[in-house]
PDB file of N, CA and C in Angstrom:
ATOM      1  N   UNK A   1      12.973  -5.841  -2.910  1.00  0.00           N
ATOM      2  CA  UNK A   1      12.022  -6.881  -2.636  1.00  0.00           C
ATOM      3  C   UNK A   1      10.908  -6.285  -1.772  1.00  0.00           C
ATOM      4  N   UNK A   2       9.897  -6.576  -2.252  1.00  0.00           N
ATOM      5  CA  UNK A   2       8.562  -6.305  -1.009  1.00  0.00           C
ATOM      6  C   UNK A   2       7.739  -7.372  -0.947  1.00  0.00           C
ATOM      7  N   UNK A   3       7.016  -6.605   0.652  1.00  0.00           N
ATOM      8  CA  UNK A   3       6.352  -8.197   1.003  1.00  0.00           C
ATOM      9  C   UNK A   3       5.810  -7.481   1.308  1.00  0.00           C
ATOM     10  N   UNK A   4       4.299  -8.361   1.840  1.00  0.00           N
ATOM     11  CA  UNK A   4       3.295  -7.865   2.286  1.00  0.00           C
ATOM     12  C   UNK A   4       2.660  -9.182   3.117  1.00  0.00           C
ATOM     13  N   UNK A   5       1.429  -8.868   4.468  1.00  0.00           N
ATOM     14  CA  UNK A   5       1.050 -10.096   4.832  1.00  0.00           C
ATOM     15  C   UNK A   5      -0.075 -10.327   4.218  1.00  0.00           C
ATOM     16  N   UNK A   6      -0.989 -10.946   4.691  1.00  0.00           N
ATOM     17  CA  UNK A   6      -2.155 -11.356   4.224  1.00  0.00           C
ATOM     18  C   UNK A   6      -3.505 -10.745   4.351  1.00  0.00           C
ATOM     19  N   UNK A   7      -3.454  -9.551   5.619  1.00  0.00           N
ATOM     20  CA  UNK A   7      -4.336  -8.917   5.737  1.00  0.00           C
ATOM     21  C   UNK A   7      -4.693  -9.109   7.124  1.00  0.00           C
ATOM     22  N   UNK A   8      -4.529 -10.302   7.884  1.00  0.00           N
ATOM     23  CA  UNK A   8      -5.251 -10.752   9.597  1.00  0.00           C
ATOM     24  C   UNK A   8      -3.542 -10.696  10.438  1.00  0.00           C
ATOM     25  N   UNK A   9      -2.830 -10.037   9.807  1.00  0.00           N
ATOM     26  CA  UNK A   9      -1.437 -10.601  10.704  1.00  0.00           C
ATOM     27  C   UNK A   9      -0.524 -11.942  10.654  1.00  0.00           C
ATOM     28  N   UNK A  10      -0.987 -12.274   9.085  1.00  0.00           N
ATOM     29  CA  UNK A  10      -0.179 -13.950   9.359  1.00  0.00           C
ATOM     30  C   UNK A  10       1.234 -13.171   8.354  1.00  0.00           C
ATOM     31  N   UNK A  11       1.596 -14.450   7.949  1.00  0.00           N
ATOM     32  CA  UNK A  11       2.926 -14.404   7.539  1.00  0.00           C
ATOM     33  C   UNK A  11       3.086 -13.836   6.380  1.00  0.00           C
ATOM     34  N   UNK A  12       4.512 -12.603   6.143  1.00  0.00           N
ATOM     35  CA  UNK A  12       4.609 -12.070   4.997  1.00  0.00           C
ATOM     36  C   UNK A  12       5.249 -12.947   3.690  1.00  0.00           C
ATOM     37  N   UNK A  13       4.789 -12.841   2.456  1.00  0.00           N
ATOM     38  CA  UNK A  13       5.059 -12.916   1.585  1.00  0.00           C
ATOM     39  C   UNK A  13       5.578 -12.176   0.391  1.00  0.00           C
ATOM     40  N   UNK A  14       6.714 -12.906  -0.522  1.00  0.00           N
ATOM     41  CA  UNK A  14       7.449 -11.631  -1.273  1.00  0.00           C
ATOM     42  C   UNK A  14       5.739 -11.465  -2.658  1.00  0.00           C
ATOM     43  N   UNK A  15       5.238 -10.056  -3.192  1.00  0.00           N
ATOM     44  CA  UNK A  15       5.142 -10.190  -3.777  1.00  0.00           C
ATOM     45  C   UNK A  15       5.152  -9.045  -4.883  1.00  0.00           C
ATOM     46  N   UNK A  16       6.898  -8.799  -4.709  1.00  0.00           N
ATOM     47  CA  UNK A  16       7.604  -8.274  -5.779  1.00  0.00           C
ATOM     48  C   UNK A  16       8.909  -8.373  -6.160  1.00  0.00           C
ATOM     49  N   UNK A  17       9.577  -8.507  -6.908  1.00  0.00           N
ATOM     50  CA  UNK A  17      11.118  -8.465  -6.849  1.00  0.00           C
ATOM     51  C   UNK A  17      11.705  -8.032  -7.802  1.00  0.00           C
ATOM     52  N   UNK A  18      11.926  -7.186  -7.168  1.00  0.00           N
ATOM     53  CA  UNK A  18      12.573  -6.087  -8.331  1.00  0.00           C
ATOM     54  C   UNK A  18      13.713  -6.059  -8.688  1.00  0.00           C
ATOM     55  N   UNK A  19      14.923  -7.034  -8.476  1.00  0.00           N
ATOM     56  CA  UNK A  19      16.128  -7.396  -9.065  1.00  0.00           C
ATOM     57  C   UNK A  19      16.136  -6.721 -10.378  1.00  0.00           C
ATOM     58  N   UNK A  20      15.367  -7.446 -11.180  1.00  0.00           N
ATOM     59  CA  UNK A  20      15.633  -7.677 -12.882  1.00  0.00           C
ATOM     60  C   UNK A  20      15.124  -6.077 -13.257  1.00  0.00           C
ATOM     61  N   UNK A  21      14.554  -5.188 -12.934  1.00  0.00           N
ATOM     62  CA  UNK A  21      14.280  -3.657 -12.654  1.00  0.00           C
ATOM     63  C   UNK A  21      14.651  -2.542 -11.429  1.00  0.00           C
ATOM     64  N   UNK A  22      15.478  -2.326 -11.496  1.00  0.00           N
ATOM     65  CA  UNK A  22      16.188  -1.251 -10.224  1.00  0.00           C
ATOM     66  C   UNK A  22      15.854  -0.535 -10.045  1.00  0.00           C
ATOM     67  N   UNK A  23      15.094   0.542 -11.454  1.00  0.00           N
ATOM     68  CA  UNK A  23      14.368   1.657 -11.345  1.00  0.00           C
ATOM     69  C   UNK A  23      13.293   1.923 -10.968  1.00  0.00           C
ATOM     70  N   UNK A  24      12.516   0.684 -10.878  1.00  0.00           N
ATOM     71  CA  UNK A  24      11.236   0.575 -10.630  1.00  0.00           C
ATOM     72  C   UNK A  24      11.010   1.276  -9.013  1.00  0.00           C
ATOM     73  N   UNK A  25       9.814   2.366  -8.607  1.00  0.00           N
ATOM     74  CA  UNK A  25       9.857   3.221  -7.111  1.00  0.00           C
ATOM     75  C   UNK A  25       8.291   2.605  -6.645  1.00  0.00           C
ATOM     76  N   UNK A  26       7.553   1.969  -7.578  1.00  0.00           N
ATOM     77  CA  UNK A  26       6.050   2.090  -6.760  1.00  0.00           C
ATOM     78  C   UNK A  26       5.443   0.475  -7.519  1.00  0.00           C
ATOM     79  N   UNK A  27       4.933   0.299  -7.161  1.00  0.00           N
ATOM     80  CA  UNK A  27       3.910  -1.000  -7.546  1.00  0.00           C
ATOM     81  C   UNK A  27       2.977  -1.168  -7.014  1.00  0.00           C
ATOM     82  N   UNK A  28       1.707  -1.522  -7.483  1.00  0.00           N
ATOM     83  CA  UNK A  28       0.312  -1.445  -7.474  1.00  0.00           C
ATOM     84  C   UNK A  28      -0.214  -2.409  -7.155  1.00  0.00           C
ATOM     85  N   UNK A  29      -0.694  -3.055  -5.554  1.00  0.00           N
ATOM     86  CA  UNK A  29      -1.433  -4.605  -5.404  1.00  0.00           C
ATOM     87  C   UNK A  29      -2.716  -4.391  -5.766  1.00  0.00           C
ATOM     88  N   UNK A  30      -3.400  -5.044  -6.572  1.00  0.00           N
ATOM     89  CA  UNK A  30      -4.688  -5.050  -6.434  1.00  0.00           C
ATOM     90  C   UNK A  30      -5.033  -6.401  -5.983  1.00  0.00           C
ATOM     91  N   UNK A  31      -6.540  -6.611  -5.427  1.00  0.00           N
ATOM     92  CA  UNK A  31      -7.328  -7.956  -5.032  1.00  0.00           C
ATOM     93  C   UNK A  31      -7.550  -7.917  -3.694  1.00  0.00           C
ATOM     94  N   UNK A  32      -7.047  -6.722  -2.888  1.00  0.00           N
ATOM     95  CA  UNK A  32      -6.969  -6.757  -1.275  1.00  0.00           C
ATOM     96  C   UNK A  32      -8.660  -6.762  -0.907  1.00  0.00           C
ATOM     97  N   UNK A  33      -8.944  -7.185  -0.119  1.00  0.00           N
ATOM     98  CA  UNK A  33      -9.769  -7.297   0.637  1.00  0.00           C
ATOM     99  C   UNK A  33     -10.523  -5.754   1.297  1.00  0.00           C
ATOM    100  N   UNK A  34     -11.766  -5.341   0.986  1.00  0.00           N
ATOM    101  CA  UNK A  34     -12.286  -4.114   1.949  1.00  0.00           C
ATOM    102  C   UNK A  34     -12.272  -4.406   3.125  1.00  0.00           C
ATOM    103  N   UNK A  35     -11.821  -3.534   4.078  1.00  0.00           N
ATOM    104  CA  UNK A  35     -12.023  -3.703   5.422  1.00  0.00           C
ATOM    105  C   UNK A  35     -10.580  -4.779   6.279  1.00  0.00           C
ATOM    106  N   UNK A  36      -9.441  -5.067   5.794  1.00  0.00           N
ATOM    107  CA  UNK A  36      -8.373  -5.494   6.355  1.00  0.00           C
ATOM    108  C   UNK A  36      -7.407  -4.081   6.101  1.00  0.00           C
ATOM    109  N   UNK A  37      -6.077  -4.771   7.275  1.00  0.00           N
ATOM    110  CA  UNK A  37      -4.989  -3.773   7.469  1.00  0.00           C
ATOM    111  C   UNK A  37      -3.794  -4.543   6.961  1.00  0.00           C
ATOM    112  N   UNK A  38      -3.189  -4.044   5.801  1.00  0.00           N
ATOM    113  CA  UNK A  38      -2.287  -4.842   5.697  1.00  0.00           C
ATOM    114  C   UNK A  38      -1.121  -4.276   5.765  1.00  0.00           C
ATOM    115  N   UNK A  39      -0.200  -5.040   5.845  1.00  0.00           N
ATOM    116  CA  UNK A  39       1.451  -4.672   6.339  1.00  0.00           C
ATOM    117  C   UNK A  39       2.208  -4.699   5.146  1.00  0.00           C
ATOM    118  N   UNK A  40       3.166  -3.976   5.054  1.00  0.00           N
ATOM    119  CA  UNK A  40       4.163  -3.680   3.705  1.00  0.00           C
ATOM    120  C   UNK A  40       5.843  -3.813   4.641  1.00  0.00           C
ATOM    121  N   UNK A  41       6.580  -4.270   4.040  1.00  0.00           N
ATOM    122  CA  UNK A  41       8.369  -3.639   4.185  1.00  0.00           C
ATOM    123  C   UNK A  41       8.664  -4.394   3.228  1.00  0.00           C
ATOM    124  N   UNK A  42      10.060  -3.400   2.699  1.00  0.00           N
ATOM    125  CA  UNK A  42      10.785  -3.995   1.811  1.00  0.00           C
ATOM    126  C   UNK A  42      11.969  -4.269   2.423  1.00  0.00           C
ATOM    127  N   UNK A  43      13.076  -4.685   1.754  1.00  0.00           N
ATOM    128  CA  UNK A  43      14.230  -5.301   1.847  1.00  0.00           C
ATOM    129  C   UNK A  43      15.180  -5.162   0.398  1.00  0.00           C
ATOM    130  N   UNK A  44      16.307  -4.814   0.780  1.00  0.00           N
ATOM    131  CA  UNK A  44      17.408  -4.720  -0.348  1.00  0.00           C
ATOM    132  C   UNK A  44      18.462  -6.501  -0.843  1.00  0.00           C
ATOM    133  N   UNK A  45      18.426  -6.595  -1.879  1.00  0.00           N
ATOM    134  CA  UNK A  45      19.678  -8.094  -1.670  1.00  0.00           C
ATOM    135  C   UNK A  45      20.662  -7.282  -2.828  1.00  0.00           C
ATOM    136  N   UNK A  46      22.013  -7.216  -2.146  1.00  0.00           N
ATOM    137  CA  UNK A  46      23.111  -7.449  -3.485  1.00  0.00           C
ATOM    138  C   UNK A  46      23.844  -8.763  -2.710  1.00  0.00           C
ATOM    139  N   UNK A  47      25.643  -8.431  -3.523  1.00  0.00           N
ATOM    140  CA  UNK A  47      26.334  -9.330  -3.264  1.00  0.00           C
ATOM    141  C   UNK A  47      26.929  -9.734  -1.957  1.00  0.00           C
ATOM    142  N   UNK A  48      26.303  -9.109  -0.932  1.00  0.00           N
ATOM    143  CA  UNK A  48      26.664  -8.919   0.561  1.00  0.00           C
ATOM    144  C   UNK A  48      25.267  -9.453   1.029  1.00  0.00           C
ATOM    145  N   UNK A  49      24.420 -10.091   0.137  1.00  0.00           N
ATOM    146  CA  UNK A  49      23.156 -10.906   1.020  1.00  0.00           C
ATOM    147  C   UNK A  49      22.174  -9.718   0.907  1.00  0.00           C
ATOM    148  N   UNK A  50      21.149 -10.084   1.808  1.00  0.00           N
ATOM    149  CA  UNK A  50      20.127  -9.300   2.479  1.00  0.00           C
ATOM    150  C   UNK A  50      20.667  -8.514   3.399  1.00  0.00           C
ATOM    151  N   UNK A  51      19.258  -7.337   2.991  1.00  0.00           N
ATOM    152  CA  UNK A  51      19.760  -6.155   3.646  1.00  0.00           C
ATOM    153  C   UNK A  51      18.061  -6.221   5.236  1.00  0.00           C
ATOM    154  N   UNK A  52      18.611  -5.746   6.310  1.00  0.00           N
ATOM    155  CA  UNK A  52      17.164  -5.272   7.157  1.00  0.00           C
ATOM    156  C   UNK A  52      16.402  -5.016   6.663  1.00  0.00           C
ATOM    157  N   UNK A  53      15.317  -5.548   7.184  1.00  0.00           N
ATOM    158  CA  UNK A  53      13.584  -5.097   6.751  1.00  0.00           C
ATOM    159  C   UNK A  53      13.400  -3.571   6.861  1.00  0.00           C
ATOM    160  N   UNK A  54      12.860  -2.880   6.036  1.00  0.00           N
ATOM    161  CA  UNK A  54      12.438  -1.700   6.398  1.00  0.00           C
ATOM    162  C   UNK A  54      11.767  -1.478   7.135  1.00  0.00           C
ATOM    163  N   UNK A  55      11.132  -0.257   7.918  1.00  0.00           N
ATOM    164  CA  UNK A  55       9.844   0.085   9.141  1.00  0.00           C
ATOM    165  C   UNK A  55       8.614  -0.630   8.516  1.00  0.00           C
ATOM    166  N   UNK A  56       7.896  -1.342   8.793  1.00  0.00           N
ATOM    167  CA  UNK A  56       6.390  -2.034   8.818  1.00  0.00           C
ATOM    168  C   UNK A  56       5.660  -0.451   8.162  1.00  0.00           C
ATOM    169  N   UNK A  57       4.741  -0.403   6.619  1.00  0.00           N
ATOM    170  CA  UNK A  57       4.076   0.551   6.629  1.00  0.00           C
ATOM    171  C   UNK A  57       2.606  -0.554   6.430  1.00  0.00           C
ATOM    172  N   UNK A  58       1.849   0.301   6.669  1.00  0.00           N
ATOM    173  CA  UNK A  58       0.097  -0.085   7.176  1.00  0.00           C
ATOM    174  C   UNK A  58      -0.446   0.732   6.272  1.00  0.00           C
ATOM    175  N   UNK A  59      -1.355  -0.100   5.328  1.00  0.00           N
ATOM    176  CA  UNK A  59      -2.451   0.405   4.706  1.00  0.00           C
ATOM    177  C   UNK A  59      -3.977  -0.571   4.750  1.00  0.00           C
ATOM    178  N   UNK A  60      -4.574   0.296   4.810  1.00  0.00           N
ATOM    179  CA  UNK A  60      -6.158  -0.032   4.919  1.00  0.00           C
ATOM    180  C   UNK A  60      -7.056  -0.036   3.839  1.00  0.00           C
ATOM    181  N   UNK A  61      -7.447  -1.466   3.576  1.00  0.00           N
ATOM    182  CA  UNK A  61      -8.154  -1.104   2.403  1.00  0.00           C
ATOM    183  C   UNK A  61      -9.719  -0.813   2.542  1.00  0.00           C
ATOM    184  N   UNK A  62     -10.174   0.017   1.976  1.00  0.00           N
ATOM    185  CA  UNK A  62     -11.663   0.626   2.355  1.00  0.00           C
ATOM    186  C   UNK A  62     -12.288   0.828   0.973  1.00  0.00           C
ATOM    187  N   UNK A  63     -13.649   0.909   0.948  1.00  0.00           N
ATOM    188  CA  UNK A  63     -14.716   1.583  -0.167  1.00  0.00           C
ATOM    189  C   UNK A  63     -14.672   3.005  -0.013  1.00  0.00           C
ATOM    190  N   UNK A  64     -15.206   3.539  -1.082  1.00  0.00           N
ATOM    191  CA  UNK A  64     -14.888   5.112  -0.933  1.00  0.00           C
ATOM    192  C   UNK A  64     -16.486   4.998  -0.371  1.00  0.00           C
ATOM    193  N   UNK A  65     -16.891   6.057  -0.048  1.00  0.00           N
ATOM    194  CA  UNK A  65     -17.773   6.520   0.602  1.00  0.00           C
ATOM    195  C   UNK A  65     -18.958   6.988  -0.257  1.00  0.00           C
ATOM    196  N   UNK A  66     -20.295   6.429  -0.028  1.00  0.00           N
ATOM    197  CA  UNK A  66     -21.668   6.711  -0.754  1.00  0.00           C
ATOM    198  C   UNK A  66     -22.698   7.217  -0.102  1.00  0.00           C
ATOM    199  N   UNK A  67     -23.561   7.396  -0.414  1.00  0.00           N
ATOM    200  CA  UNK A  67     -24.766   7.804   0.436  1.00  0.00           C
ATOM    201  C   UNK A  67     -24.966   9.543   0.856  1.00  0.00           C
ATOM    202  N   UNK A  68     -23.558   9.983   0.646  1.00  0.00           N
ATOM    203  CA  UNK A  68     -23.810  11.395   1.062  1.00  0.00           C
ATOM    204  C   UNK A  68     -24.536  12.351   0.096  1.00  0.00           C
ATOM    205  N   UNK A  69     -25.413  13.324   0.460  1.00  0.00           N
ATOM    206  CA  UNK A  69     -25.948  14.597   0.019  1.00  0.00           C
ATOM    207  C   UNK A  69     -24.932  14.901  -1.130  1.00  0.00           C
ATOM    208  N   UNK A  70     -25.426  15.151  -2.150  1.00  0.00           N
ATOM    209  CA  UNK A  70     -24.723  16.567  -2.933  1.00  0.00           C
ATOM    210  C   UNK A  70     -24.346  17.893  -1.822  1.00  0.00           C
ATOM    211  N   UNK A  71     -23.122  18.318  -2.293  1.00  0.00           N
ATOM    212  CA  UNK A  71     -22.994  19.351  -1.361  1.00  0.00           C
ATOM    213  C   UNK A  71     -23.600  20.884  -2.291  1.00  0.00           C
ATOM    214  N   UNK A  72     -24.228  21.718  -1.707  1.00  0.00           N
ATOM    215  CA  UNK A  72     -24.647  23.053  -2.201  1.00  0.00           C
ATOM    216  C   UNK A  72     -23.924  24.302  -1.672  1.00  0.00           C
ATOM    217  N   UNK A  73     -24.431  24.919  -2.879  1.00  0.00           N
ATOM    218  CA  UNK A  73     -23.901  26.639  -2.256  1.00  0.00           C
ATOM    219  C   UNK A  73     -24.680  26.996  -1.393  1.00  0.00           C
ATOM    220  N   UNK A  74     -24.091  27.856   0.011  1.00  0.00           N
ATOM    221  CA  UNK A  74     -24.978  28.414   1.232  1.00  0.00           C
ATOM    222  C   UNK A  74     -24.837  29.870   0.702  1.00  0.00           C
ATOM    223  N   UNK A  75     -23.576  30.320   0.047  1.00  0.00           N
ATOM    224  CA  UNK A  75     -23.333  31.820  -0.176  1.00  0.00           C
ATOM    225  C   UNK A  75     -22.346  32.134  -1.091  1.00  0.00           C
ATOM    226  N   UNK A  76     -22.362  33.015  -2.199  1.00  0.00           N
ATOM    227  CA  UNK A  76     -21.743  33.241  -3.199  1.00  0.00           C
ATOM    228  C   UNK A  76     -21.444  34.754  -3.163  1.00  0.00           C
ATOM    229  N   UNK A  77     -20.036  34.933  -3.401  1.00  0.00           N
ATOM    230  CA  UNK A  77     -20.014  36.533  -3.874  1.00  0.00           C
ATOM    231  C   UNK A  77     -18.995  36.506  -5.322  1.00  0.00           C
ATOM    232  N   UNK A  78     -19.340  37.694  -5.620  1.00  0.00           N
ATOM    233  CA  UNK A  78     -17.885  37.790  -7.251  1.00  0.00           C
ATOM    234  C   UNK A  78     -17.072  38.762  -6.761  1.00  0.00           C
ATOM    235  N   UNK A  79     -16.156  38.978  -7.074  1.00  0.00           N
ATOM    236  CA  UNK A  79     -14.837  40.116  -7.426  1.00  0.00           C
ATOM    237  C   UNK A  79     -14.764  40.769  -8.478  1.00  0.00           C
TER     238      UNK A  79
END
């Protein structure tokens, strides 16, 4: 199971569950917001319930970067 919050620190929500796929290792959110920090942990369930939250991971969603120079050659040699 993974959750994630909303982006400002409010409350997490599941939005994956991977029961019905076990194999599944990565999944892809898109729609996040540029410029928030959002929070990730997962969690295991079998027949013994829920398992502990995993460590809190943090990702940042950002624009890639524009405006810069072409970069050039200052110095070239061959072999």
């Amino acid at each position: 199971m993974l959750e994630m919050d909303d982006g400002i620190g409010g409350q997490y929500s599941l939005i994956y569950d991977g029961s019905s796929q076990p194999g599944i290792t990565q999944f892809l959110k898109a729609g996040l917001t540029n410029g928030l920090k959002y929070s990730f942990r997962v969690y295991a369930v079998n027949f013994n319930g829920k398992s502990v939250f995993s460590d809190i991971a943090v990702y940042y969603s950002c624009v890639t970067p524009s405006g810069f120079a072409a970069s050039k050659v200052v110095s070239q040699t061959s072999t």
